[in-house]
Each structure stands twice: as C-alpha cells, then as structure tokens.
C-alpha atoms as a PDB file:
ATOM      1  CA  UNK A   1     112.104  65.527  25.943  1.00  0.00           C
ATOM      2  CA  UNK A   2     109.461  64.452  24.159  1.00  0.00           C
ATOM      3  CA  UNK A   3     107.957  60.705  23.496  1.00  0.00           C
ATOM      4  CA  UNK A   4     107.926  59.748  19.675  1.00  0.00           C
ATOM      5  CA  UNK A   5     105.936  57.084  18.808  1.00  0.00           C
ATOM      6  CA  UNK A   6     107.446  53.999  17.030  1.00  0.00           C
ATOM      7  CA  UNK A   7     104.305  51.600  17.291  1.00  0.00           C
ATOM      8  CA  UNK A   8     103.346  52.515  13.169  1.00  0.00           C
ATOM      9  CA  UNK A   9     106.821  52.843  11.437  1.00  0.00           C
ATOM     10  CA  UNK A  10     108.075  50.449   9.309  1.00  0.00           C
ATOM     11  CA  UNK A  11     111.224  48.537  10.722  1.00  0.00           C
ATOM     12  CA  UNK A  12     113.975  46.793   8.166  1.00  0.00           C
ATOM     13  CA  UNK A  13     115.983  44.089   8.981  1.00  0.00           C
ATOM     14  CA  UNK A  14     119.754  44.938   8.578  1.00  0.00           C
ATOM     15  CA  UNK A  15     121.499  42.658   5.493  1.00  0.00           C
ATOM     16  CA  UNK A  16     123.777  41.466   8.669  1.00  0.00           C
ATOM     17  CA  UNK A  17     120.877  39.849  10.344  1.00  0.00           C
ATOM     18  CA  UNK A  18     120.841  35.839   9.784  1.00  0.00           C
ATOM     19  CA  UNK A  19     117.960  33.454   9.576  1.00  0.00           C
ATOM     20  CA  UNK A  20     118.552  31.402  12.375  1.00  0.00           C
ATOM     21  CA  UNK A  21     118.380  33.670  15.221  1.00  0.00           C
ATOM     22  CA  UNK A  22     121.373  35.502  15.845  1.00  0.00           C
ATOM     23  CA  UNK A  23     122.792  38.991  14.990  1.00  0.00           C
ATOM     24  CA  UNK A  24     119.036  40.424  14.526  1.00  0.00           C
ATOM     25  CA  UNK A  25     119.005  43.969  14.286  1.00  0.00           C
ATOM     26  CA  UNK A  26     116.147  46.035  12.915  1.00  0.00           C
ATOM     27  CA  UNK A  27     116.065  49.800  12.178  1.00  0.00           C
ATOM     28  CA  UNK A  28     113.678  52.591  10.605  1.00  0.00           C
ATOM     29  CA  UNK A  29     115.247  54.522   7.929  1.00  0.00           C
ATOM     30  CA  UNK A  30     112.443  56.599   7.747  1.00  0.00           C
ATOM     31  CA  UNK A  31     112.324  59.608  10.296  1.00  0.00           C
ATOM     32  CA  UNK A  32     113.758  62.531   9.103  1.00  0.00           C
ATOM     33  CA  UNK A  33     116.866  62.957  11.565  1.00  0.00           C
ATOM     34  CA  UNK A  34     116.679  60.029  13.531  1.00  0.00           C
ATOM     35  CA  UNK A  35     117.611  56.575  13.100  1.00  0.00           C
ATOM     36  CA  UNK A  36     115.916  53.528  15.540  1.00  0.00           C
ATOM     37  CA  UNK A  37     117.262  50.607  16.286  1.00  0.00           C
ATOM     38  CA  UNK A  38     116.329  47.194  17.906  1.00  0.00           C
ATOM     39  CA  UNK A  39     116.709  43.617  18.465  1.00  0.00           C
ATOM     40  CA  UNK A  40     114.263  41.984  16.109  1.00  0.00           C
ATOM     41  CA  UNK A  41     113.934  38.866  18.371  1.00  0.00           C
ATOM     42  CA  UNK A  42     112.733  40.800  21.084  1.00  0.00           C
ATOM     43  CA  UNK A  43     111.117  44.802  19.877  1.00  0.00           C
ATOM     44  CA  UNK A  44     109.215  45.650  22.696  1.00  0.00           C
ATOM     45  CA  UNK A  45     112.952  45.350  25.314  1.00  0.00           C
ATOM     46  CA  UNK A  46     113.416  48.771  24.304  1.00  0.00           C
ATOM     47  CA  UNK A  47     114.920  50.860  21.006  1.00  0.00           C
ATOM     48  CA  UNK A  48     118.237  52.819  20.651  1.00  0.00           C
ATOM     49  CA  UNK A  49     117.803  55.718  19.024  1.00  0.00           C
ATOM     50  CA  UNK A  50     120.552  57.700  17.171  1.00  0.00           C
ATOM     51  CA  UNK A  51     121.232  60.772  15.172  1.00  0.00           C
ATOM     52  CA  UNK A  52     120.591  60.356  11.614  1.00  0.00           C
ATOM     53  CA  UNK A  53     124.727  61.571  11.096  1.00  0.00           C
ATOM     54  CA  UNK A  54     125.928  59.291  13.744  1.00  0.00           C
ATOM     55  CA  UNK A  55     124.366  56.780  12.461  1.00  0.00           C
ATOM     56  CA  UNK A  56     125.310  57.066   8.639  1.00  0.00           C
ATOM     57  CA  UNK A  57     129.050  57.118  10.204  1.00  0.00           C
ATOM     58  CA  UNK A  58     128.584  53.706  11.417  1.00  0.00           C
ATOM     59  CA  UNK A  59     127.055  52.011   8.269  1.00  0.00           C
ATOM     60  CA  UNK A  60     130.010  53.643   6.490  1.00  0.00           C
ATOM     61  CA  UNK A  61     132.872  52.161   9.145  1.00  0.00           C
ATOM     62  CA  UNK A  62     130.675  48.681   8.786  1.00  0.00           C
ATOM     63  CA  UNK A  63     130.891  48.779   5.257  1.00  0.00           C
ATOM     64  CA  UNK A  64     134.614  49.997   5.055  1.00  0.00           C
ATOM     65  CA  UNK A  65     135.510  47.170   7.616  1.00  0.00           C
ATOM     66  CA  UNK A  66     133.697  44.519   4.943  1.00  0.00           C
ATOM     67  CA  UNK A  67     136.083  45.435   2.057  1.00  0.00           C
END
C-alpha cells in the first residue's frame, strides 16, 4: 500500500462539530475516491480514511436520522 500525503489538503469541519470542544470532526472532501477523517482537537493522533461510496452512505444515514 502506498503512503498518501495529507500534510497540504484542505480539511473542513463537519456542520456537527460545536464550538466548545466536543464532537470535532474534520474531513477532506477533496481526493478523488477517498474521504479523510479526523479529530480536529487532536490531527496529528492519526486519520481514518474511507471510500469515497462508503462514506457518502454515512452522510446520507446522518442526514436521514436528522429528519
């Protein structure tokens, strides 16, 4: 497998992320089939990555779970 290198992408704090600390999740909408994610309090403890399809399931089932 091969590294990818994260260090230059642009991250994006998810609308579920609060102000005061808690629920922080960042992600990088940007690579073309993959999706990372991380805890914004603390980037450098490591990054999930997930398929770009995988991950587009989940937003949907979070967003179908807010209605």
């Amino acid at each position: 497998m091969r590294a990818i290198d994260l260090s230059n992408i642009p991250w994006r704090k998810s609308s579920y992320s609060n102000s005061d600390g808690g629920n922080c999740v960042e992600f990088a909408p940007n690579l073309p089939s993959l999706v990372p994610v991380r805890d914004s309090k603390n980037p450098t403890h490591g990054t999930l990555l997930f398929g770009a399809d995988a991950w587009a399931e989940f937003v949907g089932s979070v967003k179908k779970q807010g209605q």
